[in-house]
C-alpha atoms as a PDB file:
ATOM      1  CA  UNK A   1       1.174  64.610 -62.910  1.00  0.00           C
ATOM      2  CA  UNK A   2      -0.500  61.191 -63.704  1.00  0.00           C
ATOM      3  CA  UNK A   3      -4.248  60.701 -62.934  1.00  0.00           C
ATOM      4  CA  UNK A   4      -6.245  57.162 -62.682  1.00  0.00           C
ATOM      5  CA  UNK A   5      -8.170  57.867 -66.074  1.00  0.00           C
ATOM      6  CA  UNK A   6      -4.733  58.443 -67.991  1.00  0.00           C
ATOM      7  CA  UNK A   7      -3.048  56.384 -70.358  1.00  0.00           C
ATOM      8  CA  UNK A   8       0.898  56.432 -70.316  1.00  0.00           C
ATOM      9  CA  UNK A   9       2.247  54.162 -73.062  1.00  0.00           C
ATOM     10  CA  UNK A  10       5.301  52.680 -71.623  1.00  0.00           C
ATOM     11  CA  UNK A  11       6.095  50.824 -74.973  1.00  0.00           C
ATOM     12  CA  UNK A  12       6.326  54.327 -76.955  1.00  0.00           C
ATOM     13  CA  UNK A  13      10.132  54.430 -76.991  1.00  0.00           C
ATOM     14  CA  UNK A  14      10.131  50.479 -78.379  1.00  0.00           C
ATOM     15  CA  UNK A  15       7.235  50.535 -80.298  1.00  0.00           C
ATOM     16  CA  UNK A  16       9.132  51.345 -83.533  1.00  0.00           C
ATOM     17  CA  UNK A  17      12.194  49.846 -82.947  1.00  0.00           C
ATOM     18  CA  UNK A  18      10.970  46.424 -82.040  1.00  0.00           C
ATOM     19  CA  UNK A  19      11.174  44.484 -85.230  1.00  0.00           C
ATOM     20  CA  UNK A  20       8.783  41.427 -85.972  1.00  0.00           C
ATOM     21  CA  UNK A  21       9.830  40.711 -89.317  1.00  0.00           C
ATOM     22  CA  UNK A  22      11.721  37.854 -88.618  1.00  0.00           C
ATOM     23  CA  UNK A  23      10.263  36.432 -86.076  1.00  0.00           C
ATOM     24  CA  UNK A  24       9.012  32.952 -85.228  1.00  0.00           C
ATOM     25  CA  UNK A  25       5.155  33.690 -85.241  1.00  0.00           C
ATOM     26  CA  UNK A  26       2.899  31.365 -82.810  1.00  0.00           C
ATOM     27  CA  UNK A  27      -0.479  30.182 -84.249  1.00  0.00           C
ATOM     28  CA  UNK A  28      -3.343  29.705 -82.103  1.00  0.00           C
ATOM     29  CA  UNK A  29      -4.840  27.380 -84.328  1.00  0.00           C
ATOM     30  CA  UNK A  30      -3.593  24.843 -86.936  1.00  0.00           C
ATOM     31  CA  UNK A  31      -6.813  25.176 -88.721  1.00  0.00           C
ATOM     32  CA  UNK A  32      -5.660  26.876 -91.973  1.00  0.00           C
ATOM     33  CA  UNK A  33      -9.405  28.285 -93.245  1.00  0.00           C
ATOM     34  CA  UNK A  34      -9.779  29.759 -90.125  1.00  0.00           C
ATOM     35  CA  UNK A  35      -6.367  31.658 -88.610  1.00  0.00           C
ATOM     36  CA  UNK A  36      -6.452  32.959 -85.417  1.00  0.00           C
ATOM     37  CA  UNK A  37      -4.271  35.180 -83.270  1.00  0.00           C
ATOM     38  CA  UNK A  38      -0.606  34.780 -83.394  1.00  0.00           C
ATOM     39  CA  UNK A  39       1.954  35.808 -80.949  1.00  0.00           C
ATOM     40  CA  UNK A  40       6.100  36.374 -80.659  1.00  0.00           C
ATOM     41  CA  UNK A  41       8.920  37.001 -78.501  1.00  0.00           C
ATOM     42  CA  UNK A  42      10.927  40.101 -79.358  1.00  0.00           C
ATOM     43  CA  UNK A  43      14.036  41.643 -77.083  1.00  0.00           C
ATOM     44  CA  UNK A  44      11.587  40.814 -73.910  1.00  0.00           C
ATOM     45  CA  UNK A  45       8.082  41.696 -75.616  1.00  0.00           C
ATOM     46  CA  UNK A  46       5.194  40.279 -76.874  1.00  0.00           C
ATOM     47  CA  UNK A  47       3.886  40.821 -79.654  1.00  0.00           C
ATOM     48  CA  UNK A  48       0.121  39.336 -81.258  1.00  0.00           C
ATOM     49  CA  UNK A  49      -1.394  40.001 -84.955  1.00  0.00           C
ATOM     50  CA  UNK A  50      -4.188  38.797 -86.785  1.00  0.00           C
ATOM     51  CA  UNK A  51      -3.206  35.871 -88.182  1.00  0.00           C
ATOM     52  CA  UNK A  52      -5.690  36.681 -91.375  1.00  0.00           C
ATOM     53  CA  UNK A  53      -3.397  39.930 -91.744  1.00  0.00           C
ATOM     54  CA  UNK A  54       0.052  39.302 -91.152  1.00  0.00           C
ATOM     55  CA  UNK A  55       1.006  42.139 -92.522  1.00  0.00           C
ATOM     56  CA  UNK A  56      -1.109  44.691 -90.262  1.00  0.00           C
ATOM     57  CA  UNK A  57      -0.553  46.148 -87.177  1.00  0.00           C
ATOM     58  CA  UNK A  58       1.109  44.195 -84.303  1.00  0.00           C
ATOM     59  CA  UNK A  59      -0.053  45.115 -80.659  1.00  0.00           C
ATOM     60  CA  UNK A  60       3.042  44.833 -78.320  1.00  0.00           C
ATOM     61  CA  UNK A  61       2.574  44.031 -74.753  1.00  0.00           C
ATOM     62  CA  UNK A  62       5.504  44.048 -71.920  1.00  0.00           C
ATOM     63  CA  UNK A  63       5.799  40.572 -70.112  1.00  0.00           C
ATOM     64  CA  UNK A  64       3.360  41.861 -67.329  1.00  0.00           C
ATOM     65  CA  UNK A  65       1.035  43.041 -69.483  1.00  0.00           C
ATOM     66  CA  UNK A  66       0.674  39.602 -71.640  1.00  0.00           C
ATOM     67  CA  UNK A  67       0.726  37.870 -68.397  1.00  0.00           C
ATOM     68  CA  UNK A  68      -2.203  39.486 -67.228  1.00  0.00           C
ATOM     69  CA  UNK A  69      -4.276  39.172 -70.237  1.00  0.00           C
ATOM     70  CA  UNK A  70      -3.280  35.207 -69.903  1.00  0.00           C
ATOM     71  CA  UNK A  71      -4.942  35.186 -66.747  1.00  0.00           C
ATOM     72  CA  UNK A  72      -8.288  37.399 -67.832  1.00  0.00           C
ATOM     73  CA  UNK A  73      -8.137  34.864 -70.786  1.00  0.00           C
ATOM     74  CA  UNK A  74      -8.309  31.728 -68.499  1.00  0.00           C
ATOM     75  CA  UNK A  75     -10.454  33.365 -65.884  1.00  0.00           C
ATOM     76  CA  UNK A  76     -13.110  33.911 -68.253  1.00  0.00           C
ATOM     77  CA  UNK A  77     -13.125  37.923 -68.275  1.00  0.00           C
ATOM     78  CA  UNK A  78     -13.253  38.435 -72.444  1.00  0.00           C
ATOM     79  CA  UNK A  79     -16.249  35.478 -73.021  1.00  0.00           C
ATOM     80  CA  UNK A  80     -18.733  36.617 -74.583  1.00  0.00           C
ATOM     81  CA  UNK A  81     -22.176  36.733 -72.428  1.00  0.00           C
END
């Protein structure tokens, strides 16, 4: 049974299958001293790493998902008061 406060992790079954290594990473910035956030397409995912660490951990989001953190993103909601 599934409750409001719990988590299910609909990417678990891709999460380690997905593979990023040859994909065509997506600056958010050209500045070179400072990297940002960078982002790929992989078999209908998303995925975003720190573009200082490019060799850490990649968060994967479905198409929904990075769609709605788009919209929180231009509506303001992760600004810092």
């Amino acid at each position: 049974m599934n409750t409001d406060d719990e988590i299910i992790d609909d990417k678990a079954h891709v999460r380690d299958k997905l593979d990023f290594s040859d994909a065509e990473w997506i600056t958010s910035t050209d500045d070179l001293a400072e990297p940002g956030v960078e982002i790929a397409f992989v078999d209908g995912y998303v995925g975003m790493r720190n573009g200082a660490d490019p060799e850490g951990p990649v968060l994967v989001f479905t198409p929904e998902e990075w769609d709605a953190f788009v919209a929180g993103a231009k509506d303001g909601e992760f600004d810092e008061p």
